[in-house]
C-alpha atoms as a PDB file:
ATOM      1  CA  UNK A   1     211.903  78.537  48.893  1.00  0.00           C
ATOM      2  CA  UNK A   2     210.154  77.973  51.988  1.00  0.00           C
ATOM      3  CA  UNK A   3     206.479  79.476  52.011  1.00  0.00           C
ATOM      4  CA  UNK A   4     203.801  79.574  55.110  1.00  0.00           C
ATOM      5  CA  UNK A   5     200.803  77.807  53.909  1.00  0.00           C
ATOM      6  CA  UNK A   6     197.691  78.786  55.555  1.00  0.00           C
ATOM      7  CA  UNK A   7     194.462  76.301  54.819  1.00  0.00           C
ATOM      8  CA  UNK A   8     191.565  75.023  56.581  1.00  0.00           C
ATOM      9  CA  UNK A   9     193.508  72.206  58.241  1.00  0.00           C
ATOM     10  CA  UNK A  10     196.027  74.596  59.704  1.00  0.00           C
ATOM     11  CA  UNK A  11     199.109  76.271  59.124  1.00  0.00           C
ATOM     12  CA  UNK A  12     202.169  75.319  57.989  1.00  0.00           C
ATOM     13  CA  UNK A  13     205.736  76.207  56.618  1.00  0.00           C
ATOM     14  CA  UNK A  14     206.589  73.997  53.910  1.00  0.00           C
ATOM     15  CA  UNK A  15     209.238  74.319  50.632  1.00  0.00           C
ATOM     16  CA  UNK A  16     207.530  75.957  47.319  1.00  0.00           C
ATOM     17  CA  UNK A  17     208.402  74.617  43.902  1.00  0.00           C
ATOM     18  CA  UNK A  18     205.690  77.524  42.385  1.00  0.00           C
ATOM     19  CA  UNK A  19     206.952  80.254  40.036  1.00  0.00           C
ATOM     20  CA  UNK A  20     208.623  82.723  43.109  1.00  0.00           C
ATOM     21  CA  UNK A  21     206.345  85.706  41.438  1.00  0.00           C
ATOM     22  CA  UNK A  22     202.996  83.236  42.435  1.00  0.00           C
ATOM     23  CA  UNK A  23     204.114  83.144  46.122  1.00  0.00           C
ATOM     24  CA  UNK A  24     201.145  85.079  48.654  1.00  0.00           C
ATOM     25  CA  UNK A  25     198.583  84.115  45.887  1.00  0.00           C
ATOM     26  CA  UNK A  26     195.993  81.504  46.800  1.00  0.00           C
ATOM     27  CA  UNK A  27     196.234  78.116  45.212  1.00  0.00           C
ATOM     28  CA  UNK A  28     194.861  75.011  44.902  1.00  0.00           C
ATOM     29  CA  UNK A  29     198.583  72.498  45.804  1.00  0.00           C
ATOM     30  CA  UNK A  30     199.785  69.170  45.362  1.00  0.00           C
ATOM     31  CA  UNK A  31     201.398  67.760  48.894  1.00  0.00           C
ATOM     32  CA  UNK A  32     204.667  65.724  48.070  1.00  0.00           C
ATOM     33  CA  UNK A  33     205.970  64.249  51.385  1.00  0.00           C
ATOM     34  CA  UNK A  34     209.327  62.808  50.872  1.00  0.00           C
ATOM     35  CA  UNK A  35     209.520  60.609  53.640  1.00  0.00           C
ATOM     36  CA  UNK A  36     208.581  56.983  53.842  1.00  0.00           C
ATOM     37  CA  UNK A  37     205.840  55.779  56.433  1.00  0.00           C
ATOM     38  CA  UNK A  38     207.867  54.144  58.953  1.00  0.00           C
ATOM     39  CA  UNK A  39     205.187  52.507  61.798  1.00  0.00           C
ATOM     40  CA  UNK A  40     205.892  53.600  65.079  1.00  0.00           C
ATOM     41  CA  UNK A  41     209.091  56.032  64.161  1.00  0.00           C
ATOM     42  CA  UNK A  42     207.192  58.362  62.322  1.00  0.00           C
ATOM     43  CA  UNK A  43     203.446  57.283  61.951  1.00  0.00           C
ATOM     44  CA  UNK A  44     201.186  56.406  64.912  1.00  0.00           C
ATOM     45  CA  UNK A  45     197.620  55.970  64.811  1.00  0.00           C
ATOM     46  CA  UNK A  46     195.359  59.135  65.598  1.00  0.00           C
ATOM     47  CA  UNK A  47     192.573  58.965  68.742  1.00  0.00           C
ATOM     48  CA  UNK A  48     191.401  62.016  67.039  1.00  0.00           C
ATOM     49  CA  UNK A  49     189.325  61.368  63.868  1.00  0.00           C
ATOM     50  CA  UNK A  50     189.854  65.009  62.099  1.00  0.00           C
ATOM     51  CA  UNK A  51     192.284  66.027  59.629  1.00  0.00           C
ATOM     52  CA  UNK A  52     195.324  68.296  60.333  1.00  0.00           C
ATOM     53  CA  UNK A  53     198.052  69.944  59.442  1.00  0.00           C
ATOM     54  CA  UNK A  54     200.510  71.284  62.013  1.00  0.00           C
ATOM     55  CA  UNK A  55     204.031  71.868  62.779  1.00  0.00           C
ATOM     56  CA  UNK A  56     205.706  70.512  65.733  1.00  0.00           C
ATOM     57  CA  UNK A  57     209.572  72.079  66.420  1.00  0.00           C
ATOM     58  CA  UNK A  58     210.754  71.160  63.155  1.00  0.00           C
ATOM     59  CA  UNK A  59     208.315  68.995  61.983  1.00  0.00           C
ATOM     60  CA  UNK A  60     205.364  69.050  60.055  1.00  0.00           C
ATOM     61  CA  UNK A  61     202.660  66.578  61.055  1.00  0.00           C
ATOM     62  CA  UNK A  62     199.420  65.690  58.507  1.00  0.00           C
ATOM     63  CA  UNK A  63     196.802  63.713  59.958  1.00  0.00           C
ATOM     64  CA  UNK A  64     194.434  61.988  57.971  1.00  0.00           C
ATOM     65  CA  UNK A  65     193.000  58.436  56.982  1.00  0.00           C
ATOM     66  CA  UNK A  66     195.554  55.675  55.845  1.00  0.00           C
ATOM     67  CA  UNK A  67     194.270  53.986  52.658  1.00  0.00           C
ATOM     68  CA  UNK A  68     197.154  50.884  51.802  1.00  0.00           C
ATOM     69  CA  UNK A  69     197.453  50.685  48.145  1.00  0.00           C
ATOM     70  CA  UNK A  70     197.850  46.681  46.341  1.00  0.00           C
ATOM     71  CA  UNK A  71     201.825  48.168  45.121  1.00  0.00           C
ATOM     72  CA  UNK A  72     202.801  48.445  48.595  1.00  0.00           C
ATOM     73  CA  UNK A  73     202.038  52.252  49.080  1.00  0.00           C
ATOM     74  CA  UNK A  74     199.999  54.309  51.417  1.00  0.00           C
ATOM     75  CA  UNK A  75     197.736  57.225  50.733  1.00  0.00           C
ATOM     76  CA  UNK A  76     196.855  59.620  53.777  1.00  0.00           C
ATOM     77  CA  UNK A  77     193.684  61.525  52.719  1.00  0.00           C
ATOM     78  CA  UNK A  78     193.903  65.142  54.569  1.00  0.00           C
ATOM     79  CA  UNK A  79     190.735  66.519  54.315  1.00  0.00           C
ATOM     80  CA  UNK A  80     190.211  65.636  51.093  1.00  0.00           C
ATOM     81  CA  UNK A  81     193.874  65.907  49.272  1.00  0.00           C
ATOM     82  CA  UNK A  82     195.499  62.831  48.991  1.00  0.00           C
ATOM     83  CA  UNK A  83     199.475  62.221  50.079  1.00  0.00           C
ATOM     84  CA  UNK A  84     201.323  59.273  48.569  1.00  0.00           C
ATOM     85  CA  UNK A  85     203.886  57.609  50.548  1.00  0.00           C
ATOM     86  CA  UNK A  86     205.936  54.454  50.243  1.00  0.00           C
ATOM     87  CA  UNK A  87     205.571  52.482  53.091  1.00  0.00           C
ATOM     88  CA  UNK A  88     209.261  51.360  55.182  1.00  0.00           C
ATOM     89  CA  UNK A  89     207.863  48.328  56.243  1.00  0.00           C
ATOM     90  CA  UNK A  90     204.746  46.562  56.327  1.00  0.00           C
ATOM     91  CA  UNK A  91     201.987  48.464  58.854  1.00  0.00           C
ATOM     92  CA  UNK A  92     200.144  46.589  61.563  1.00  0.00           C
ATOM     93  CA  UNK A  93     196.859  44.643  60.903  1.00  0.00           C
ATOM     94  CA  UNK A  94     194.138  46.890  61.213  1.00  0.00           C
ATOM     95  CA  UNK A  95     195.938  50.094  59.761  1.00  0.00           C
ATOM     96  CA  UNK A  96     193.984  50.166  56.792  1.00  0.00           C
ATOM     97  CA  UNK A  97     191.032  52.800  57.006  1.00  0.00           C
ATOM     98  CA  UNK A  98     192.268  53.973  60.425  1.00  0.00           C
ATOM     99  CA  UNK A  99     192.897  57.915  61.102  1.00  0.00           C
ATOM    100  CA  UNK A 100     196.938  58.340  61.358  1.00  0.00           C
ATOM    101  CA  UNK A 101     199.174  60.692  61.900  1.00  0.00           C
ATOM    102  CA  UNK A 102     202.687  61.067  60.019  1.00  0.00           C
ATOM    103  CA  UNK A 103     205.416  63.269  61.057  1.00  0.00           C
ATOM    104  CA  UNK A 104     207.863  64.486  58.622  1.00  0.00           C
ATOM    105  CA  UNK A 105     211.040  66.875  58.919  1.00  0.00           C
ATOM    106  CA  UNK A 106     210.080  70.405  57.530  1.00  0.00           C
ATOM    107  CA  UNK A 107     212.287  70.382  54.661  1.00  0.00           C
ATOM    108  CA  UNK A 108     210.868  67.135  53.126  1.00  0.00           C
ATOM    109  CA  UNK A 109     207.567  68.451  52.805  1.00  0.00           C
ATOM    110  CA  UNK A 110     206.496  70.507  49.784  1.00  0.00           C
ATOM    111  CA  UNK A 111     203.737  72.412  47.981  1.00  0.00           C
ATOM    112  CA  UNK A 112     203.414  72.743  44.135  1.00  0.00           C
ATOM    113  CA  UNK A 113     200.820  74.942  42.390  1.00  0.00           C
ATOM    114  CA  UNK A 114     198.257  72.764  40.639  1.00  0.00           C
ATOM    115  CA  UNK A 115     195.252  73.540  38.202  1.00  0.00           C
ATOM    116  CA  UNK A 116     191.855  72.572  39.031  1.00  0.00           C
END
């Protein structure tokens, strides 16, 4: 079930793997991205040094700082929520710590309802 998600970063609609009777409740969510990083097709680096969420046509794009992880992974920290991502292909020097953004199609993108 698709779901609007409304947060401080932005807005956003994104697929819901909640109870359907939770949906238009606030909650504290886990971001699952199901799309590898894949440098210059859909991650770029950011000039703007904010986190974001947005959609773009069909897309949703987060924004955030790239951490590379030792088991050839990638988290993107979005104000403060962590995304993991496999990486396609090795990133360019100097990706590590920079502020990226990552594009990913709508329906690859989800939300589930976490305790805190």
């Amino acid at each position: 079930m698709a779901v609007r998600v409304h947060s401080a970063l932005g807005t956003v609609v994104v697929l819901w793997r909640g109870a359907p009777e939770a949906v238009g409740r606030e909650h504290h969510v886990e971001w699952t991205v199901d799309e590898d990083i894949a440098w210059t097709v859909n991650a770029w680096p950011s000039a703007f040094g904010v986190s974001e969420l947005r959609e773009d046509g069909d897309s949703i794009v987060l924004r955030g700082r790239l951490s590379l992880c030792e088991d050839g992974g990638a988290v993107l920290d979005v104000g403060g929520a962590p995304v993991l991502f496999d990486l396609a292909d090795p990133p360019p020097e100097g990706v590590d710590g920079s502020w990226v953004e990552v594009r990913a199609a709508r329906g690859r993108v989800t939300v589930w309802p976490c305790g805190v």
